[in-house]
N, C-alpha and C. Protein backbone atom coordinates (compact mmCIF):
# COMPACT_ATOMS: atom_id res chain seq x y z
N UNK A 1 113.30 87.87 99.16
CA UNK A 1 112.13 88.44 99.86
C UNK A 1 111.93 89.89 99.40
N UNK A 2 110.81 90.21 99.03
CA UNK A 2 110.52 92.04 98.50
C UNK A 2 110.65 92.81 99.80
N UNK A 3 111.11 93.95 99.30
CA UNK A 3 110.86 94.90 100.07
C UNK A 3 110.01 95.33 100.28
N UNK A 4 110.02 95.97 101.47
CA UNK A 4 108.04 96.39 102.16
C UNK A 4 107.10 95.24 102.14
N UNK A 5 107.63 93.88 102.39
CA UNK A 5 106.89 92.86 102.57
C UNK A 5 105.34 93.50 103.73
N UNK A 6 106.12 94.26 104.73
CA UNK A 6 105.19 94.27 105.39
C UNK A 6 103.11 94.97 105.17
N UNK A 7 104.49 96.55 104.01
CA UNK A 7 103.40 97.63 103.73
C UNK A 7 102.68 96.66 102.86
N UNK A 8 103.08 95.68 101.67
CA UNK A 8 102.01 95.18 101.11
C UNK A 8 101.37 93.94 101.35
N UNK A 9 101.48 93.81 102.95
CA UNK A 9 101.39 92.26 103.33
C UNK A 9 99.63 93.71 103.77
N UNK A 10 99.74 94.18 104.81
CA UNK A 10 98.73 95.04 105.11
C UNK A 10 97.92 95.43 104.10
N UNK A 11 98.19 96.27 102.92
CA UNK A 11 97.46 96.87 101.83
C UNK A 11 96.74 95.68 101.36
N UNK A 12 97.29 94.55 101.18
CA UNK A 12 96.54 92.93 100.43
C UNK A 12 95.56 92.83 101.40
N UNK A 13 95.97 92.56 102.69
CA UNK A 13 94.40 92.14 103.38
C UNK A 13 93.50 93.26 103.44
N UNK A 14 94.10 94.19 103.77
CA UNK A 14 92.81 95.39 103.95
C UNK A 14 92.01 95.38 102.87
N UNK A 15 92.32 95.63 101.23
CA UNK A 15 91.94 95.75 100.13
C UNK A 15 91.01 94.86 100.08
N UNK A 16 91.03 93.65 100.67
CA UNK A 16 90.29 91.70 100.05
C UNK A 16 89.77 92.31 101.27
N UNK A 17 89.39 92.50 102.35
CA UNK A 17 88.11 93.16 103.68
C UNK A 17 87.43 94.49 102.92
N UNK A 18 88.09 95.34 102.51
CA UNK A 18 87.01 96.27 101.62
C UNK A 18 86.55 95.70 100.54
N UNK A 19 87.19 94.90 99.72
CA UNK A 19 86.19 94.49 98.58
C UNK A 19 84.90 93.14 98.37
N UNK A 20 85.54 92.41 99.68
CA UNK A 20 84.60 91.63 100.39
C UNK A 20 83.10 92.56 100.90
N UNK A 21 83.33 93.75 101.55
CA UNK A 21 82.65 94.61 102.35
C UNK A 21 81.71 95.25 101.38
N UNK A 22 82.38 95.72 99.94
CA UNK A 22 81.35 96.31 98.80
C UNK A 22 80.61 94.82 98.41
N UNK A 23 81.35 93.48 98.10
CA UNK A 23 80.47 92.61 97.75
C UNK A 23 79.22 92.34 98.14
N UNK A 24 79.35 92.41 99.44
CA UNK A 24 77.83 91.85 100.38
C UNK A 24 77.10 93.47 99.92
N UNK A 25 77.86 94.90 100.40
CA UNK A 25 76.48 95.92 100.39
C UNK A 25 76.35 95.95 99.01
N UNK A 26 77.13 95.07 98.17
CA UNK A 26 76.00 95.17 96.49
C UNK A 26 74.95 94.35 96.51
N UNK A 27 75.44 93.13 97.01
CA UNK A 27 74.15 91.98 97.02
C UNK A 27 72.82 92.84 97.92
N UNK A 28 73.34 93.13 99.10
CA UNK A 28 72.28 93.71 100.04
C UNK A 28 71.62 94.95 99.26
N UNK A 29 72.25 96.01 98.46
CA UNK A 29 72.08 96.75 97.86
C UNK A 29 70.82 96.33 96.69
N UNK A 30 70.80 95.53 96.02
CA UNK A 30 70.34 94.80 94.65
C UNK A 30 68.95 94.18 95.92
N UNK A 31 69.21 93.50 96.73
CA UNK A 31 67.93 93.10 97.27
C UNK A 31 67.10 93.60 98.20
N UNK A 32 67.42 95.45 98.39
CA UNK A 32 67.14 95.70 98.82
C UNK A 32 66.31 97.02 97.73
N UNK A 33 66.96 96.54 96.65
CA UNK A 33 65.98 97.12 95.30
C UNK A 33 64.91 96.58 95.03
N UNK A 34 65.15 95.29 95.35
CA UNK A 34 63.43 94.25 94.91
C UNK A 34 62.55 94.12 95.95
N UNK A 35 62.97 94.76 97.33
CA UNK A 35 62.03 94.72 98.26
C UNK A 35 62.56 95.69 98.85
N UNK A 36 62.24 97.04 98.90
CA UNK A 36 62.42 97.92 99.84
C UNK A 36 62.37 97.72 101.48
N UNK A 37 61.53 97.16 101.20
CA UNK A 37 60.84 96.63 102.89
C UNK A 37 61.74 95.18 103.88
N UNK A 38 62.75 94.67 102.84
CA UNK A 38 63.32 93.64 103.25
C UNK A 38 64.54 93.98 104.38
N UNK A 39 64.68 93.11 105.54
CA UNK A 39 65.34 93.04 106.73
C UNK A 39 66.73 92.33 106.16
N UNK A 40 68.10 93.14 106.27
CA UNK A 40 69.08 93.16 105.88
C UNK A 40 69.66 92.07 106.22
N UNK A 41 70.77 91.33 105.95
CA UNK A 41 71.42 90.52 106.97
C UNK A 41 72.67 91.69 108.03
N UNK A 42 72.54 92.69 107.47
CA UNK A 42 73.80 93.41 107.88
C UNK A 42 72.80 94.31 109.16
N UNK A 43 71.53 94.29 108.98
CA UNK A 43 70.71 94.95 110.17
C UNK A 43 70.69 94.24 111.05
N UNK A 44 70.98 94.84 112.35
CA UNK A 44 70.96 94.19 113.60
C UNK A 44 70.17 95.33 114.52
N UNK A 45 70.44 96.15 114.53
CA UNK A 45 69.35 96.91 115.13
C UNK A 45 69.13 98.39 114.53
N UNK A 46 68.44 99.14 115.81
CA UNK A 46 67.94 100.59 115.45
C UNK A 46 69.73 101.81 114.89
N UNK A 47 70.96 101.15 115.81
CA UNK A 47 71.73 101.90 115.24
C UNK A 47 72.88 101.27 114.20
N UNK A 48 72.72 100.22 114.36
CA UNK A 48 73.73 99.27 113.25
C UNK A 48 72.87 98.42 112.47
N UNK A 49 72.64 98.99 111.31
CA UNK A 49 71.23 99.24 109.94
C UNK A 49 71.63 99.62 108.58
N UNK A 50 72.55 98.91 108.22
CA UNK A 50 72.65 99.06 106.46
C UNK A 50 71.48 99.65 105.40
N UNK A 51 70.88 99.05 106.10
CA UNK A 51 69.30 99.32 104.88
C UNK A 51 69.10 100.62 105.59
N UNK A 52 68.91 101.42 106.47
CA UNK A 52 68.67 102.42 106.53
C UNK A 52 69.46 103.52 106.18
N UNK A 53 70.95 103.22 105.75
CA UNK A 53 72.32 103.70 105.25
C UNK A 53 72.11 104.28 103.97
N UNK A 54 71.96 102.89 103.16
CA UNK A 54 71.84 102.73 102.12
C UNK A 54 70.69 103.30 101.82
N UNK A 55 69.43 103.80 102.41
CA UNK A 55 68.84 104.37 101.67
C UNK A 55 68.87 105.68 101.62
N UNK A 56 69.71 106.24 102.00
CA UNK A 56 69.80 107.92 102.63
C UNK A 56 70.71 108.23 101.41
N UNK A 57 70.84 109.87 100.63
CA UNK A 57 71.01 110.61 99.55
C UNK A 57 72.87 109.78 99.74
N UNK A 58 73.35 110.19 100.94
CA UNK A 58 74.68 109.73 100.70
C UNK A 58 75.37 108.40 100.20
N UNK A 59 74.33 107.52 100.35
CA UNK A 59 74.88 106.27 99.67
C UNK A 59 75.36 105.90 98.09
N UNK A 60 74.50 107.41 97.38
CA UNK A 60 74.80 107.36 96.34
C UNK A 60 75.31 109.23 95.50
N UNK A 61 76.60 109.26 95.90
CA UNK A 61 77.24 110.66 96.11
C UNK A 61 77.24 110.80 94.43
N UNK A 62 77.91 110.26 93.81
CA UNK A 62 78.53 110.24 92.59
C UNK A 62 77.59 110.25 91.38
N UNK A 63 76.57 110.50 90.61
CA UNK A 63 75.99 110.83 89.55
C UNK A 63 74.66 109.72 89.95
N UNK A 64 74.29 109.60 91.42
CA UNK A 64 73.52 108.68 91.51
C UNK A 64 74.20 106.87 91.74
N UNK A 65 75.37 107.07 91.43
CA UNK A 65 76.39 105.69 91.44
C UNK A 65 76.22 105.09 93.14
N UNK A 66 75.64 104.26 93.43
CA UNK A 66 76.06 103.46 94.84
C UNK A 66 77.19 103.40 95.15
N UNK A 67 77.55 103.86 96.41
CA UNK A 67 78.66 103.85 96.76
C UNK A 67 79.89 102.45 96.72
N UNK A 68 79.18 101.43 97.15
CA UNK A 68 79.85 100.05 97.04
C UNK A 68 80.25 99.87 95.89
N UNK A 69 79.65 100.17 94.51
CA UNK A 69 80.04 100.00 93.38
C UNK A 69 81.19 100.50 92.64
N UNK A 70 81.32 102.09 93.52
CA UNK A 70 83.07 102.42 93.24
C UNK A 70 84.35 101.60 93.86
N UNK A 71 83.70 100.92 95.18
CA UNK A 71 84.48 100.09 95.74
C UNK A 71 84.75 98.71 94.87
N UNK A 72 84.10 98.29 94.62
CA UNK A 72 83.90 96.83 93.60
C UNK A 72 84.97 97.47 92.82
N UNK A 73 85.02 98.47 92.07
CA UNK A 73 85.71 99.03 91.08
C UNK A 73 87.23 99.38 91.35
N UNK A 74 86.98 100.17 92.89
CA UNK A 74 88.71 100.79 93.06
C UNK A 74 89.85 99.38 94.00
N UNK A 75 88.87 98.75 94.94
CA UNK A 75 90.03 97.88 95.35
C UNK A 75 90.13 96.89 94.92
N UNK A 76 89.99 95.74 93.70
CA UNK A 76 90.79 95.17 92.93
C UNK A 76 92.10 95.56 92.58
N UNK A 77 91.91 96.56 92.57
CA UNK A 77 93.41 97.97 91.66
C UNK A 77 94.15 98.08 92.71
N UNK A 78 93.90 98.00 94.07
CA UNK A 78 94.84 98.07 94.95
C UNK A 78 95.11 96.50 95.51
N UNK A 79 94.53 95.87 95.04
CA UNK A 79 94.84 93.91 95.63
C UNK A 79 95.74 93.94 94.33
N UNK A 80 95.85 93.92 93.33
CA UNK A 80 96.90 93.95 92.42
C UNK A 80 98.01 94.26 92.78
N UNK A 81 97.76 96.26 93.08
CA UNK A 81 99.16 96.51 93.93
C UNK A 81 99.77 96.01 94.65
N UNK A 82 99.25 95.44 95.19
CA UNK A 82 99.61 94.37 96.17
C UNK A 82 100.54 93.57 96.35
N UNK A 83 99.51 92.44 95.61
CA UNK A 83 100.25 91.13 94.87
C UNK A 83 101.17 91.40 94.04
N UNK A 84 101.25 92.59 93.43
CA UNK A 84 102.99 92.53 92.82
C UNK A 84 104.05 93.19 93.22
N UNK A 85 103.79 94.06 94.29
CA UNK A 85 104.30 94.80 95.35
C UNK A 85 104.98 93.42 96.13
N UNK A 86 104.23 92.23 96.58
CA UNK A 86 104.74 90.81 97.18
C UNK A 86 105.41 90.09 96.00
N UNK A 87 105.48 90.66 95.20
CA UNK A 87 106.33 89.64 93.98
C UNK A 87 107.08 90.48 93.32
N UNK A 88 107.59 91.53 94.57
CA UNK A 88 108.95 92.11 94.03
C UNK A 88 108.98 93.17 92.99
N UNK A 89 107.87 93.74 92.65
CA UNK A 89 107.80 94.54 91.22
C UNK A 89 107.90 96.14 91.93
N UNK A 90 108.93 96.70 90.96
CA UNK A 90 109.21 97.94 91.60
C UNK A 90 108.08 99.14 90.52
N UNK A 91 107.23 99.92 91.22
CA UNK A 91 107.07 100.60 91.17
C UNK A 91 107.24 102.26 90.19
N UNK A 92 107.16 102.72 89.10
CA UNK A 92 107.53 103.82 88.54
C UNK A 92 107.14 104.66 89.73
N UNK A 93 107.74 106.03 90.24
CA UNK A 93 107.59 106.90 91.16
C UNK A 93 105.94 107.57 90.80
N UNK A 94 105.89 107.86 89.45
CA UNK A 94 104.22 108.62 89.29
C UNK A 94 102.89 107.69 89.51
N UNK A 95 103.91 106.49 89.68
CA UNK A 95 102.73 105.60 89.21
C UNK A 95 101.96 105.52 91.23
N UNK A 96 103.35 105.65 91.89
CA UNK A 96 103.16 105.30 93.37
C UNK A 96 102.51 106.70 93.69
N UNK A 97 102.96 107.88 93.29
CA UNK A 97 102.20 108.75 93.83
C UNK A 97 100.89 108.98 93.34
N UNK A 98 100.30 108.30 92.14
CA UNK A 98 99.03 108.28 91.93
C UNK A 98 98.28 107.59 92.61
N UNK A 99 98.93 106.24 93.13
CA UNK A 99 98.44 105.38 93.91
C UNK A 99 97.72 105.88 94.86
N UNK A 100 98.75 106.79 95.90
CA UNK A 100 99.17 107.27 97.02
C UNK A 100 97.71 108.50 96.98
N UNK A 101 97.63 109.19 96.35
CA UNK A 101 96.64 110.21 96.43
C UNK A 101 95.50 110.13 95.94
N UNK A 102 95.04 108.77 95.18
CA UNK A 102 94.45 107.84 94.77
C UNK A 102 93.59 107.44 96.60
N UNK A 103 94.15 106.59 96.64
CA UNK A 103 94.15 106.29 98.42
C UNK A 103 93.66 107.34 99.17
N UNK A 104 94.19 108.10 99.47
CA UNK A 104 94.00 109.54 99.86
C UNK A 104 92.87 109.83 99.98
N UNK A 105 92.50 109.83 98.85
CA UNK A 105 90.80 110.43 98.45
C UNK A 105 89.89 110.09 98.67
N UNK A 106 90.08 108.21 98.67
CA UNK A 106 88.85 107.47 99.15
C UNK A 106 89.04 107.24 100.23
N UNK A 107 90.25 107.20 100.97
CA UNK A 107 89.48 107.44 102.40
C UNK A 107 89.28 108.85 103.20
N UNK A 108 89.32 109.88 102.46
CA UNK A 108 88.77 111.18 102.70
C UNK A 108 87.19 111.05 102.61
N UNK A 109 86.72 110.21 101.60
CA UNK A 109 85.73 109.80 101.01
C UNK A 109 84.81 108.95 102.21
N UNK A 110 85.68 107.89 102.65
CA UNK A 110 85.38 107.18 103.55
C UNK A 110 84.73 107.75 104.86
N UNK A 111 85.70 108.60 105.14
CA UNK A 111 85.39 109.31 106.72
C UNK A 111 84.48 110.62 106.50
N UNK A 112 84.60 111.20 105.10
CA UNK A 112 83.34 111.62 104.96
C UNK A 112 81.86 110.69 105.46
N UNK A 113 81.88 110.05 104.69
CA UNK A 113 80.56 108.92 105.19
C UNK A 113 80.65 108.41 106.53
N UNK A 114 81.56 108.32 106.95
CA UNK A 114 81.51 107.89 108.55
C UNK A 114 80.90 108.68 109.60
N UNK A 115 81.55 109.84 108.89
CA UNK A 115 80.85 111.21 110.10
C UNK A 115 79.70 111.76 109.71
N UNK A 116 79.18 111.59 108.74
CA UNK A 116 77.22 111.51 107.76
C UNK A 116 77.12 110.42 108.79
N UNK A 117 77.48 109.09 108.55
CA UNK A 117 76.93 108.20 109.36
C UNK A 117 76.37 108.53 110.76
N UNK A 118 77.44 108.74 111.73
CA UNK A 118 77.69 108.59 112.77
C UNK A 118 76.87 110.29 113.38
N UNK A 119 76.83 111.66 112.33
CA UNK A 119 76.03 112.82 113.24
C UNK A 119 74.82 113.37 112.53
N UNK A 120 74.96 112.77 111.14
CA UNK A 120 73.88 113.45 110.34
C UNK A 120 72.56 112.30 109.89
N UNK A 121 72.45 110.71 109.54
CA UNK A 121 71.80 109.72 109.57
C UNK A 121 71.92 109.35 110.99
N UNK A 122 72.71 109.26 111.78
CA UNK A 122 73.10 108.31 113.20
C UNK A 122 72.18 107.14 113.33
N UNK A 123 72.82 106.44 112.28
CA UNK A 123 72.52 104.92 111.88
C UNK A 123 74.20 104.45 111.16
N UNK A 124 74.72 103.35 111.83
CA UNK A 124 75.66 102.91 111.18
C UNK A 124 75.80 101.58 110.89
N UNK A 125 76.57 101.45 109.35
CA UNK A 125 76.39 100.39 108.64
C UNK A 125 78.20 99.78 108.59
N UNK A 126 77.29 98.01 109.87
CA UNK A 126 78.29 97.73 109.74
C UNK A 126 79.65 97.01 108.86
N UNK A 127 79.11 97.09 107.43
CA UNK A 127 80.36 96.64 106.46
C UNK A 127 80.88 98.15 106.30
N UNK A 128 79.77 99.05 106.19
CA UNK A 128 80.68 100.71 105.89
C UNK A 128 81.79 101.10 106.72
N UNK A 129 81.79 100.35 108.20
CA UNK A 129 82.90 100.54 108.81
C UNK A 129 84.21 99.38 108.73
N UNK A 130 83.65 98.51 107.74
CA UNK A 130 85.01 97.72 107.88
C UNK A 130 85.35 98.15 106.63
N UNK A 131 85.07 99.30 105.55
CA UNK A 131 85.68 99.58 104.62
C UNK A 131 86.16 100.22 105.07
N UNK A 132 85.95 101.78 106.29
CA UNK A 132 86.81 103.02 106.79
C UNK A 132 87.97 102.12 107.12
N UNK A 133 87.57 101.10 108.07
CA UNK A 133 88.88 100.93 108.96
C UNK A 133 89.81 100.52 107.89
N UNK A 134 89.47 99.59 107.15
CA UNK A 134 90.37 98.67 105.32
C UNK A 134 91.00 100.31 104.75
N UNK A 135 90.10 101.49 104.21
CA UNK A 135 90.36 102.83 103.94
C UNK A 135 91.78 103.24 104.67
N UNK A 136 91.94 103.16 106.20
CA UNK A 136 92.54 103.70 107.16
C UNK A 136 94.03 103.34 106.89
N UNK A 137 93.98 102.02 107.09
CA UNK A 137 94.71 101.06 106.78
C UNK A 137 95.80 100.99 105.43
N UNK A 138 95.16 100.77 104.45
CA UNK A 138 95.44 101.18 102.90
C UNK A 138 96.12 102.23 102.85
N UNK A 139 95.45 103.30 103.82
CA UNK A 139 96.34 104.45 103.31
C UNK A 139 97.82 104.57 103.76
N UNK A 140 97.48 104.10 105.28
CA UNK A 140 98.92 104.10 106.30
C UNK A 140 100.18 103.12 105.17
N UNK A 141 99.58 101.94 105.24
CA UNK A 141 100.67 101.47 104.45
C UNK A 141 101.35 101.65 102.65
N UNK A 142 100.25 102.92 102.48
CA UNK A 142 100.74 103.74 100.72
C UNK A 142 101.95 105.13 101.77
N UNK A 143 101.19 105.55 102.70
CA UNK A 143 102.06 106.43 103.48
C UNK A 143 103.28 106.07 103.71
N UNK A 144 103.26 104.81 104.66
CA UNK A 144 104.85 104.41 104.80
C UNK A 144 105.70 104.08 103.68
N UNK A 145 105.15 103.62 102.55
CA UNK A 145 105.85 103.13 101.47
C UNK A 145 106.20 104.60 101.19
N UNK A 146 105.54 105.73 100.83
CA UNK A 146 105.89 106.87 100.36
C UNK A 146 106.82 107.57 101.08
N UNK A 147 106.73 107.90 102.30
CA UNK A 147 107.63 108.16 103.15
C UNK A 147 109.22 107.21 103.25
N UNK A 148 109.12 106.44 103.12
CA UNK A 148 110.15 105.57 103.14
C UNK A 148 111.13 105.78 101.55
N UNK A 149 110.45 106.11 100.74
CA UNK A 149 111.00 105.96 99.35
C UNK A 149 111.27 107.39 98.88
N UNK A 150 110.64 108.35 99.66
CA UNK A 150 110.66 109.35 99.41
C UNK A 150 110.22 109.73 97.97
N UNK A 151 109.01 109.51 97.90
CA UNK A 151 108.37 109.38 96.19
C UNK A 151 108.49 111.23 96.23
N UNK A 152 108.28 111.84 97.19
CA UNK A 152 107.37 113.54 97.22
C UNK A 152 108.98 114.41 97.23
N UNK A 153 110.21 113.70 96.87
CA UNK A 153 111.42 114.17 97.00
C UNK A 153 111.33 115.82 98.04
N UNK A 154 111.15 114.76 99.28
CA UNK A 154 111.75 115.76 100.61
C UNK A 154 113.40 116.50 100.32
N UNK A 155 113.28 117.22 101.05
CA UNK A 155 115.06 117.48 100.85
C UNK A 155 115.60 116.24 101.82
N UNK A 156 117.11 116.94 101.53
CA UNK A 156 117.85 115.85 102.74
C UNK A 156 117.81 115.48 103.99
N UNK A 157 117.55 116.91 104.35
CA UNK A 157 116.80 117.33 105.85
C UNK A 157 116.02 116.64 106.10
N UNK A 158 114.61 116.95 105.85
CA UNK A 158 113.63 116.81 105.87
C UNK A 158 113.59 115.35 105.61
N UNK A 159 114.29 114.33 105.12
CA UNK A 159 114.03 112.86 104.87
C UNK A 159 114.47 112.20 105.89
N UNK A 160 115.67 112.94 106.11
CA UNK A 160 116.71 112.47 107.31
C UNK A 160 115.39 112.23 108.72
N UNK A 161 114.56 113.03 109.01
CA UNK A 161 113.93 113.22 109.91
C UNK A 161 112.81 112.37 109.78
N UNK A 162 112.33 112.46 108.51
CA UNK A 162 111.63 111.51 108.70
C UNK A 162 111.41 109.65 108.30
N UNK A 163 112.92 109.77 108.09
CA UNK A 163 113.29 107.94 108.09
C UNK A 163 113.49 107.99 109.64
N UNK A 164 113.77 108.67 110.50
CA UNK A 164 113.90 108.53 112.06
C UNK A 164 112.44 108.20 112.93
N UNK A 165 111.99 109.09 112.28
CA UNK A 165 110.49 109.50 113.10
C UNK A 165 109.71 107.39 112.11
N UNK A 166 110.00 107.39 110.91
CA UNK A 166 108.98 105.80 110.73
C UNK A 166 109.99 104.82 111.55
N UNK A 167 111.25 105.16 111.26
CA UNK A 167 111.84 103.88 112.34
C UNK A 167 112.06 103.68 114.13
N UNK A 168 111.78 104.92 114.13
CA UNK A 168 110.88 105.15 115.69
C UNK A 168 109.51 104.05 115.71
N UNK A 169 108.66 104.02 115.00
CA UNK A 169 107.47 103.34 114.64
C UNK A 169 106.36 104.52 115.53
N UNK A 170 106.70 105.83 114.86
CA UNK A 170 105.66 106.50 115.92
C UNK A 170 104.41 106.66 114.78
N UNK A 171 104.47 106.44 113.67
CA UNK A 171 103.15 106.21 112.68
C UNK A 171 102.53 105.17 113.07
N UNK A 172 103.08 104.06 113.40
CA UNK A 172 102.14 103.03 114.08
C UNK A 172 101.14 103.11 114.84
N UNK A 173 101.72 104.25 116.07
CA UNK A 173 101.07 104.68 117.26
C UNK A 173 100.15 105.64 116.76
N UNK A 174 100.52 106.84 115.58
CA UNK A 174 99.48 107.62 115.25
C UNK A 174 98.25 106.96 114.37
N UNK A 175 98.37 105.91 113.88
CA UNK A 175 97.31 105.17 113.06
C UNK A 175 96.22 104.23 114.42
N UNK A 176 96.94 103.53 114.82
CA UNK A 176 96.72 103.03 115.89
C UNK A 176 95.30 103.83 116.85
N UNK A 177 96.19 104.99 117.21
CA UNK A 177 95.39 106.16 118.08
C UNK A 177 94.33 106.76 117.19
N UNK A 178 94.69 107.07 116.08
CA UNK A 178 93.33 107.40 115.20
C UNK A 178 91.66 106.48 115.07
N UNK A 179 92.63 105.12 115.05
CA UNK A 179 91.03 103.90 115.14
C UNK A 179 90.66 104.15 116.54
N UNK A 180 91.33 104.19 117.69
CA UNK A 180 90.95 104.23 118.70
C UNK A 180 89.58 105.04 119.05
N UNK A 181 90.62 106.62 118.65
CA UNK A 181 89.78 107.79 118.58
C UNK A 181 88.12 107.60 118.02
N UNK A 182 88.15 106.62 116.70
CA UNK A 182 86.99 106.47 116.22
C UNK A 182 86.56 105.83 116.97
N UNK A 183 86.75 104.70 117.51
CA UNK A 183 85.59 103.81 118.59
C UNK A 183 84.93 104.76 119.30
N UNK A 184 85.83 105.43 120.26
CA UNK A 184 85.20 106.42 121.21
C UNK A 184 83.73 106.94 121.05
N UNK A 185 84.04 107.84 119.69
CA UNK A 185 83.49 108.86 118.94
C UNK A 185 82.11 107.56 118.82
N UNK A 186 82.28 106.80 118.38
CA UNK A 186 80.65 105.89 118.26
C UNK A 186 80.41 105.65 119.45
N UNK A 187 81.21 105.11 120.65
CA UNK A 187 80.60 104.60 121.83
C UNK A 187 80.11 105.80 122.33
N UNK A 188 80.60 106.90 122.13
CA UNK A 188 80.30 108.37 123.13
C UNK A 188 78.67 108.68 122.31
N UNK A 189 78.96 108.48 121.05
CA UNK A 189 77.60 108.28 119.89
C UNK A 189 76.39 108.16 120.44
N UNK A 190 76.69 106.63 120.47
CA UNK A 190 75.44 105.73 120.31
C UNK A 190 75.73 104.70 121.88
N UNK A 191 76.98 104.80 122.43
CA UNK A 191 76.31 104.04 123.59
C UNK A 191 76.08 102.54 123.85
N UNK A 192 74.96 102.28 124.89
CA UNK A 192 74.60 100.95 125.00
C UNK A 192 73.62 100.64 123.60
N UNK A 193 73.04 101.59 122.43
CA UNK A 193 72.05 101.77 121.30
C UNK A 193 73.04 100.30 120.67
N UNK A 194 74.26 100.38 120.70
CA UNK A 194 74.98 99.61 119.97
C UNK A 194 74.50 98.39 119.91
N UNK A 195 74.22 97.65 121.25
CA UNK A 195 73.76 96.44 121.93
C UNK A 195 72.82 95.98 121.81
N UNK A 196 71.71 96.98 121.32
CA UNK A 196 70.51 96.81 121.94
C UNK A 196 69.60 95.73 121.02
């Protein structure tokens, strides 16, 4: 059985829910090129509205690049990690910390767009949030793997403390409490708008 069955049992599904999540906003994306005016399948109302997402400057941050399309691009690369992460393949240390800050970025990336979403458009698109949460996710379990392996060579101290603090499972609780935090932050948002 591999080690960290668990971190890459998590990173595999999250990765296949974000890249599922860019699939549809490319299709929706592409047909929403041939008809501007066309009613999304991902629109459901005035505040959960892809097409109104997608058409705002942020959807396309990167040289004009759609955002979904870096996704199409970056999580294959992490469903790989994955799958050989579950088939036992160890890791070079640069290769994990590229991973690791790799990760990092796009969901810095992610929650950038979440909080555009959610105070500056306040229209939210609901596959954009099952990539944050997949984002969230991805990262926690590149975290625990890193933390656990000590890729960032902590001292002795400093490792000692924190192989205590993951086998406590209090990262669980801080990842955990972080999604929470986000629900709030939309229900406090948008409300009964959600429903409507």
């Amino acid at each position: 059985m591999p080690k960290y069955k668990g971190v890459w049992g998590v990173l595999l599904g999250a990765a296949i829910a974000a890249l599922i999540a860019a699939f549809v906003l490319t299709l929706e994306k592409l047909h929403l090129l041939q008809d501007p005016n066309a009613i999304l399948s991902c629109s459901f109302n005035l505040v959960l509205n892809c097409s109104t997402v997608m058409q705002s400057w942020q959807s396309s941050v990167f040289f004009g690049i759609p955002n979904m399309y870096i996704g199409m691009m970056a999580f294959p690369v992490l469903i790989t990690v994955a799958v050989a992460g579950l088939w036992g393949v160890r890791f070079p240390r640069t290769f994990m910390v590229t991973a690791h800050i790799g990760t990092l970025l796009g969901t810095l990336f992610a929650y950038w767009l979440f909080f555009n979403s959610v105070y500056a458009i306040q229209v939210l698109c609901p596959w954009c949030l099952v990539v944050t949460t997949a984002c969230t996710l991805m990262f926690a379990a590149l975290t625990h793997y890193a933390l656990s392996e000590n890729i960032y060579k902590f001292s002795k101290k400093t490792n000692a403390k924190v192989q205590k603090f993951l086998k406590a499972g209090y990262h669980k609780l801080i990842v955990a409490s972080w999604l929470v935090l986000m629900v709030v932050l939309v229900i406090l948002k948008f409300g009964a708008g959600l429903f409507a």
